[in-house]
Structures are given as C-alpha cells and as structure tokens.
N, C-alpha and C. Protein backbone atom coordinates (compact mmCIF):
# COMPACT_ATOMS: atom_id res chain seq x y z
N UNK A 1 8.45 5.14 -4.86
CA UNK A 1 7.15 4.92 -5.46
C UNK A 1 7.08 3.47 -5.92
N UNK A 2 6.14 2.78 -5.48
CA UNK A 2 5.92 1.29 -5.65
C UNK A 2 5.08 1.20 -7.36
N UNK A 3 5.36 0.28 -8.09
CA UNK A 3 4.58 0.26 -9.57
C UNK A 3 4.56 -1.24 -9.73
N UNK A 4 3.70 -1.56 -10.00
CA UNK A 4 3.29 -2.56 -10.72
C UNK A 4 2.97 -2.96 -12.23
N UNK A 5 3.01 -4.41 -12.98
CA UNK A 5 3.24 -4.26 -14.59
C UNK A 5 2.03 -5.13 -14.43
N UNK A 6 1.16 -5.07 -15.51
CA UNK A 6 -0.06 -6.57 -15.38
C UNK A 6 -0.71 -6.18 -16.63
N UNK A 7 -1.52 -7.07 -17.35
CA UNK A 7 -2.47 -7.22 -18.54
C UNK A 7 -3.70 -7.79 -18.02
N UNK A 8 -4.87 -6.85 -17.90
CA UNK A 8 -6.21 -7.74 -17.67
C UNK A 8 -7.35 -7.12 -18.34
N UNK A 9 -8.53 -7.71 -18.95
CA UNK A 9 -9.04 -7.54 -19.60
C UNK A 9 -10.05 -6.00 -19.29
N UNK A 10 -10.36 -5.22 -19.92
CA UNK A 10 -11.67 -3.80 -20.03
C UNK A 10 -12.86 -4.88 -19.95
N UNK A 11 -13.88 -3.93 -18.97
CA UNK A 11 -15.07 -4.53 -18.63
C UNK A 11 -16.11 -3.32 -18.48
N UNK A 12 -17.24 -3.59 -19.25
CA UNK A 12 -18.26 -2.65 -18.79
C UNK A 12 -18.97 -2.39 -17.39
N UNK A 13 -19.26 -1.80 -16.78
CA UNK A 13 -20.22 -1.91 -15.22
C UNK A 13 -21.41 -1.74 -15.91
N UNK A 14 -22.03 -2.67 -15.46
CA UNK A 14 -23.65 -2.93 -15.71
C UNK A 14 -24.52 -1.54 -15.16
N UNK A 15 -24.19 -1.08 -14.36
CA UNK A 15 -25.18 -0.60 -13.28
C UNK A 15 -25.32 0.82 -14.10
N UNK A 16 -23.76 1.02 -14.92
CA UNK A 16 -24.00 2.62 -15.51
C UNK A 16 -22.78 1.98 -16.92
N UNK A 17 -23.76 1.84 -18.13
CA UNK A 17 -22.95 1.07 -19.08
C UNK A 17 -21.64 2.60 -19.95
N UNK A 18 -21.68 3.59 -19.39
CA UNK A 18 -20.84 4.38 -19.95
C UNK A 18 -19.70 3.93 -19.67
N UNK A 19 -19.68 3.37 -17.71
CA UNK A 19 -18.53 3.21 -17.25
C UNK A 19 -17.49 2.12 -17.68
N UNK A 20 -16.31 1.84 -17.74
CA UNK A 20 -15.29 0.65 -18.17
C UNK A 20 -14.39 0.83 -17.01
N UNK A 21 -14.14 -0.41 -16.21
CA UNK A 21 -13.01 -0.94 -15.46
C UNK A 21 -12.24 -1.79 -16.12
N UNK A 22 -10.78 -2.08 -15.31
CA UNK A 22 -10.20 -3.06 -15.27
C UNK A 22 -9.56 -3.67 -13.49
N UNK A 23 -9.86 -4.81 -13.65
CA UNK A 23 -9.97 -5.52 -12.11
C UNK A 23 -8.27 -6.12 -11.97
N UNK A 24 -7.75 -5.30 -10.94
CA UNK A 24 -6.52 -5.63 -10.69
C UNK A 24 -6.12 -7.11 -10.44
N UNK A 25 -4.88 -7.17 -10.62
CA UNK A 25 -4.61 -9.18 -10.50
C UNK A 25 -4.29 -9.45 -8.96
N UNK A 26 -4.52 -10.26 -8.22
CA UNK A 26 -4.13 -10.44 -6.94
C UNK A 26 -2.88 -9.61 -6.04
N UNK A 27 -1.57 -10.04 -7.54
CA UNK A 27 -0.08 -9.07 -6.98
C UNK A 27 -0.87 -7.52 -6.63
N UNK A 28 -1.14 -7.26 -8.26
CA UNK A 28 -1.35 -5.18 -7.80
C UNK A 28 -1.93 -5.14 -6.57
N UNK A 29 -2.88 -5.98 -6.55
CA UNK A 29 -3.75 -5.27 -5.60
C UNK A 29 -3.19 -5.46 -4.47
N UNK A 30 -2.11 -6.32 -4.20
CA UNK A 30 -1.66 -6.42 -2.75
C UNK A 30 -0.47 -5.46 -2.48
N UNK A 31 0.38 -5.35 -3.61
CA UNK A 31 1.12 -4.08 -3.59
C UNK A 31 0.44 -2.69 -2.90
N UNK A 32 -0.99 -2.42 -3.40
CA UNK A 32 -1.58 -1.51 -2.83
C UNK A 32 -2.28 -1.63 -1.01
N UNK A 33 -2.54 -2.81 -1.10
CA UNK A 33 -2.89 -3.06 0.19
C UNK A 33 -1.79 -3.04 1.26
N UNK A 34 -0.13 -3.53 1.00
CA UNK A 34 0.71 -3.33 1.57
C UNK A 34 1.24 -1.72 1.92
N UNK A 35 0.78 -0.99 1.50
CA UNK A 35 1.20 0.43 1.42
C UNK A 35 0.80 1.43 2.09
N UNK A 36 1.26 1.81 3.53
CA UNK A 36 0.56 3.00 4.22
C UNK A 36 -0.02 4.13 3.37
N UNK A 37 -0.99 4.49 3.72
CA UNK A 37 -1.60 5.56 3.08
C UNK A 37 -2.54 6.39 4.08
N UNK A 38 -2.82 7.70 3.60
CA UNK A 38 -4.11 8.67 4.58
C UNK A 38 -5.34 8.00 3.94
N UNK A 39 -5.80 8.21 5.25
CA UNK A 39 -7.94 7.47 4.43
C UNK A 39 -8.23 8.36 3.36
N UNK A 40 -8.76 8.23 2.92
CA UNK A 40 -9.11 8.62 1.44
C UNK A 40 -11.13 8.38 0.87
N UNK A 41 -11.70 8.96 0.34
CA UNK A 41 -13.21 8.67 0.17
C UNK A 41 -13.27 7.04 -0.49
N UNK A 42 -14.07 6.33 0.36
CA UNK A 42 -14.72 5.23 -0.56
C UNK A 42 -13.32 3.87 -0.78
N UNK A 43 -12.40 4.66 0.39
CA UNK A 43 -10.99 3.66 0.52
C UNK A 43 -10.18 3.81 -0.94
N UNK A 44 -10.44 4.86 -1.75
CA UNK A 44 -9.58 5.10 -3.10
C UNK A 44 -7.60 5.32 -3.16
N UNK A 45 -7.32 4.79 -3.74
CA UNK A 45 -6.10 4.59 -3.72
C UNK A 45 -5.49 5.88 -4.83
N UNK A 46 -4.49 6.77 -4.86
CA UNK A 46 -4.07 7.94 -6.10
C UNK A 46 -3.20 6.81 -6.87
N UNK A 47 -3.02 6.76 -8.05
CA UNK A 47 -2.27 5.93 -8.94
C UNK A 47 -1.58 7.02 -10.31
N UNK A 48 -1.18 6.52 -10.95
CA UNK A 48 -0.54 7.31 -12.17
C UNK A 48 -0.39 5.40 -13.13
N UNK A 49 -1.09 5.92 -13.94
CA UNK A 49 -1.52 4.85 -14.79
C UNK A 49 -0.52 4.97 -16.67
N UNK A 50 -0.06 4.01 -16.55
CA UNK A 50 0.60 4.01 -18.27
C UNK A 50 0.08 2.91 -19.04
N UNK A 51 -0.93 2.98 -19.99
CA UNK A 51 -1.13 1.82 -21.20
C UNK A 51 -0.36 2.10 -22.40
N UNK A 52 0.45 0.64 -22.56
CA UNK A 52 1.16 0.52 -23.91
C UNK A 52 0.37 0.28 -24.87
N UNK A 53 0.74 0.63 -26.18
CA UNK A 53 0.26 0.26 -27.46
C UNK A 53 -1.44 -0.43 -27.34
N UNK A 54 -2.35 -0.82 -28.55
CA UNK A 54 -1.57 0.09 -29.83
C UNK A 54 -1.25 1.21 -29.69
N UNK A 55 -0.64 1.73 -30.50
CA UNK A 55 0.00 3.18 -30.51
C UNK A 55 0.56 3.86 -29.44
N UNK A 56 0.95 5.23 -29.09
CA UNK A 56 1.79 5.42 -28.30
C UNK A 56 1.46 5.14 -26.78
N UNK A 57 2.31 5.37 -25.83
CA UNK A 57 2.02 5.20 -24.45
C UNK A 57 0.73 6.44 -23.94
N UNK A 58 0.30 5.98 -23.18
CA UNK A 58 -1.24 6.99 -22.30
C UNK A 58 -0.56 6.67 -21.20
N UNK A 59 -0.63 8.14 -21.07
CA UNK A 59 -0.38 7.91 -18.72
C UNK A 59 -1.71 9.14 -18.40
N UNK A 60 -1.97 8.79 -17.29
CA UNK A 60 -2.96 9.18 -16.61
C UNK A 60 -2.83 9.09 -15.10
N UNK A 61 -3.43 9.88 -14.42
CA UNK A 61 -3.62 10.23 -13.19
C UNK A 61 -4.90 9.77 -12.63
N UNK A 62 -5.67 9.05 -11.76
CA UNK A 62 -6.84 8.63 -11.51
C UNK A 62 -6.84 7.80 -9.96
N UNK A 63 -7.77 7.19 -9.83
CA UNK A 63 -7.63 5.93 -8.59
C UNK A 63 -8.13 5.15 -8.84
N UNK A 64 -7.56 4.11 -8.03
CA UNK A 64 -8.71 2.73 -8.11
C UNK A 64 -9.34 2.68 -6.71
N UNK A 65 -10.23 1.83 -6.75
CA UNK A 65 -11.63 1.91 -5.56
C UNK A 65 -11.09 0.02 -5.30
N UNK A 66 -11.46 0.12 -4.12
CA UNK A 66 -11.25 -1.52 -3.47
C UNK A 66 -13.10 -1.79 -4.22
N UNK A 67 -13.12 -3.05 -4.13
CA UNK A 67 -14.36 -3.86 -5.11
C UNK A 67 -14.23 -4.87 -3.97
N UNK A 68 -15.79 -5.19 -3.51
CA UNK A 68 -16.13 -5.66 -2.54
C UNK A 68 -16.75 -7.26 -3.24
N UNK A 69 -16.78 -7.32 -4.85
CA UNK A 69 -17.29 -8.44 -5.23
C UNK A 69 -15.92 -9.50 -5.64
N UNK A 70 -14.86 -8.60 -5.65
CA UNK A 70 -13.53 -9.41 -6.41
C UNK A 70 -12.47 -9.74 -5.27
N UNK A 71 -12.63 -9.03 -4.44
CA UNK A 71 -11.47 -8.80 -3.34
C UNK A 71 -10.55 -7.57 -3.68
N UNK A 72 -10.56 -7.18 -4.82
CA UNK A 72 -9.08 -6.40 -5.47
C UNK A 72 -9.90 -5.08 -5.32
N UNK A 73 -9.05 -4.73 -6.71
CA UNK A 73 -9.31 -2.98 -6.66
C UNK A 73 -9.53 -2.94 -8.23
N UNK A 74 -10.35 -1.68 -8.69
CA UNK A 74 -11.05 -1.71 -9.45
C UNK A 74 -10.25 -0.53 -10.51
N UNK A 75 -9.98 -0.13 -11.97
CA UNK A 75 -9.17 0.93 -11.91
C UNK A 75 -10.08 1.38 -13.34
N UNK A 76 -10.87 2.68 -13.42
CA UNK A 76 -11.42 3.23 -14.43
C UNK A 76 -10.61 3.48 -15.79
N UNK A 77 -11.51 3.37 -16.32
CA UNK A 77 -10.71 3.27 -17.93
C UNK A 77 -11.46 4.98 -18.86
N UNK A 78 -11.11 5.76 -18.67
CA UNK A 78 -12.34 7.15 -19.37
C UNK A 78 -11.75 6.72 -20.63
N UNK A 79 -13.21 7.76 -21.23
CA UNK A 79 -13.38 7.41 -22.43
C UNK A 79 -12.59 8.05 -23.61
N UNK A 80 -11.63 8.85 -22.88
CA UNK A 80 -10.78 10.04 -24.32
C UNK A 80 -9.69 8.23 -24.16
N UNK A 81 -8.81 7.62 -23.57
CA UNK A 81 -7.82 6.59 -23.13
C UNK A 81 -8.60 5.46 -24.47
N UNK A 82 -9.64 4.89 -23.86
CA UNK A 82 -10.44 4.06 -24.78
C UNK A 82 -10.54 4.41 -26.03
N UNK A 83 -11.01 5.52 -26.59
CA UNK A 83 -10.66 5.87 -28.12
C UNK A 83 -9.77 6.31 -28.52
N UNK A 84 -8.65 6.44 -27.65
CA UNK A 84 -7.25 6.65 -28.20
C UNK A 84 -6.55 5.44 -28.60
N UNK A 85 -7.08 4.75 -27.85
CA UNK A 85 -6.19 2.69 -28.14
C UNK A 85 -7.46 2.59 -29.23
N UNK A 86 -8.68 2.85 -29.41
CA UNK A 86 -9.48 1.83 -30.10
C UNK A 86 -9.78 0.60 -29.08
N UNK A 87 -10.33 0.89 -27.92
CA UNK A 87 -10.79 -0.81 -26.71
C UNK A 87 -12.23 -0.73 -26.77
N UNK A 88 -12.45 -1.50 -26.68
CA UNK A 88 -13.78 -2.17 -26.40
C UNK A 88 -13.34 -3.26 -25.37
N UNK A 89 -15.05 -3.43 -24.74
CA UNK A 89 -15.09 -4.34 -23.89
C UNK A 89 -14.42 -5.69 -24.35
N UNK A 90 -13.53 -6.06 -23.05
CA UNK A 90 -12.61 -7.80 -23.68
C UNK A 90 -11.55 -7.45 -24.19
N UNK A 91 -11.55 -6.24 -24.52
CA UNK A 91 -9.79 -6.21 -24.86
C UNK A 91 -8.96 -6.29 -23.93
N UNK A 92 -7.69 -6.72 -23.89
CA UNK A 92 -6.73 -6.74 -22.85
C UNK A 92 -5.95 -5.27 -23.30
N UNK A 93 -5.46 -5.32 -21.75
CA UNK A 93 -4.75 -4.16 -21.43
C UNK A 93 -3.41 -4.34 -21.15
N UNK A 94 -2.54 -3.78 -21.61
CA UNK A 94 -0.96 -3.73 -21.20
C UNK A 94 -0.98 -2.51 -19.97
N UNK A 95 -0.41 -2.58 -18.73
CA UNK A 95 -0.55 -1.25 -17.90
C UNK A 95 0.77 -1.68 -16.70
N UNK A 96 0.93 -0.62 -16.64
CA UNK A 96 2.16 -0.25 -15.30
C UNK A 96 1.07 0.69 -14.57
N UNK A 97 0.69 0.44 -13.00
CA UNK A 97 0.07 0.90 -12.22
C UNK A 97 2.02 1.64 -11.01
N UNK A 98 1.38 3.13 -11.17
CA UNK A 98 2.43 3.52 -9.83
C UNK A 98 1.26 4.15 -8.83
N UNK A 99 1.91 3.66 -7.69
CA UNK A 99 0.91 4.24 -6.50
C UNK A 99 1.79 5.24 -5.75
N UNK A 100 0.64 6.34 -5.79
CA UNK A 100 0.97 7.75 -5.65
C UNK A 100 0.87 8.03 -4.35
N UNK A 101 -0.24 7.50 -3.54
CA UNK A 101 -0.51 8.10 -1.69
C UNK A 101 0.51 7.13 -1.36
C-alpha cells in the first residue's frame, strides 16, 4: 500500500459552500497517478485518510476526484472530521494519504 505525508490548506467549493476540500501537492498526486487501478466513477481514487492533531488522530475512508482546474486531485474534508479538529477554511492540514485501489 503506497501512502503519502503532506500539509495543505481546507478550502471551501464555491459552487456548494457546505462542501470543504483539500488540493493534493504535486508528489501525492503523482503517487496516485503512478498506480494501476480499475476505472472507477468520475476517475475517483479509494484512499484511507489520517489527520493529526489538534487532538487525537481521525482516519477515514473516502476518495479523492482528479480536479481539472489544478492538475491534482481533490480530497473531501466532511463535516463530523472538521468539528472534531475545530477547521475552518485556511487552516492547514497535517495528513498521511494511503491509496487503497
């Protein structure tokens, strides 16, 4: 199982302001692009997601979607994760991405 470590900032999507991403850094996303996988809807990648602190570790199960405006891949942030750290938009993120397909 391939994993990646990176910090990049929570961002709202305009289009539906409930939603929060974070936009992978060039490495993740090429880790994922290097990686055979089955097609999948909308080119989604399976991941298993860990954010450090504040407070204890969050792991999660989810995907990220390739993003046609960044080059990378895009990775949802739900909202039980967000009020468990206390994030708001602009906060940085501590995260280990493992890719699951």
């Amino acid at each position: 199982m391939e994993s990646c470590r990176f910090t990049a900032p929570l961002w709202r999507w305009q289009a539906q302001d409930s939603w929060f991403f974070v936009t992978l850094p060039e490495d993740a996303a090429e880790t994922i692009r290097e990686r055979p996988r089955p097609a999948r809807g909308f080119g989604s990648v399976r991941v298993r997601v860990h954010l450090d602190g504040p407070g204890p570790v969050t792991v999660w199960e989810t995907s990220v979607f390739p993003d046609s405006r960044s080059g990378s891949y895009v990775l949802p942030v739900k909202k039980k994760v967000r009020a468990a750290h206390d994030l708001e938009e602009g906060d940085p993120l501590d995260l280990m991405l493992e890719v699951l397909d």
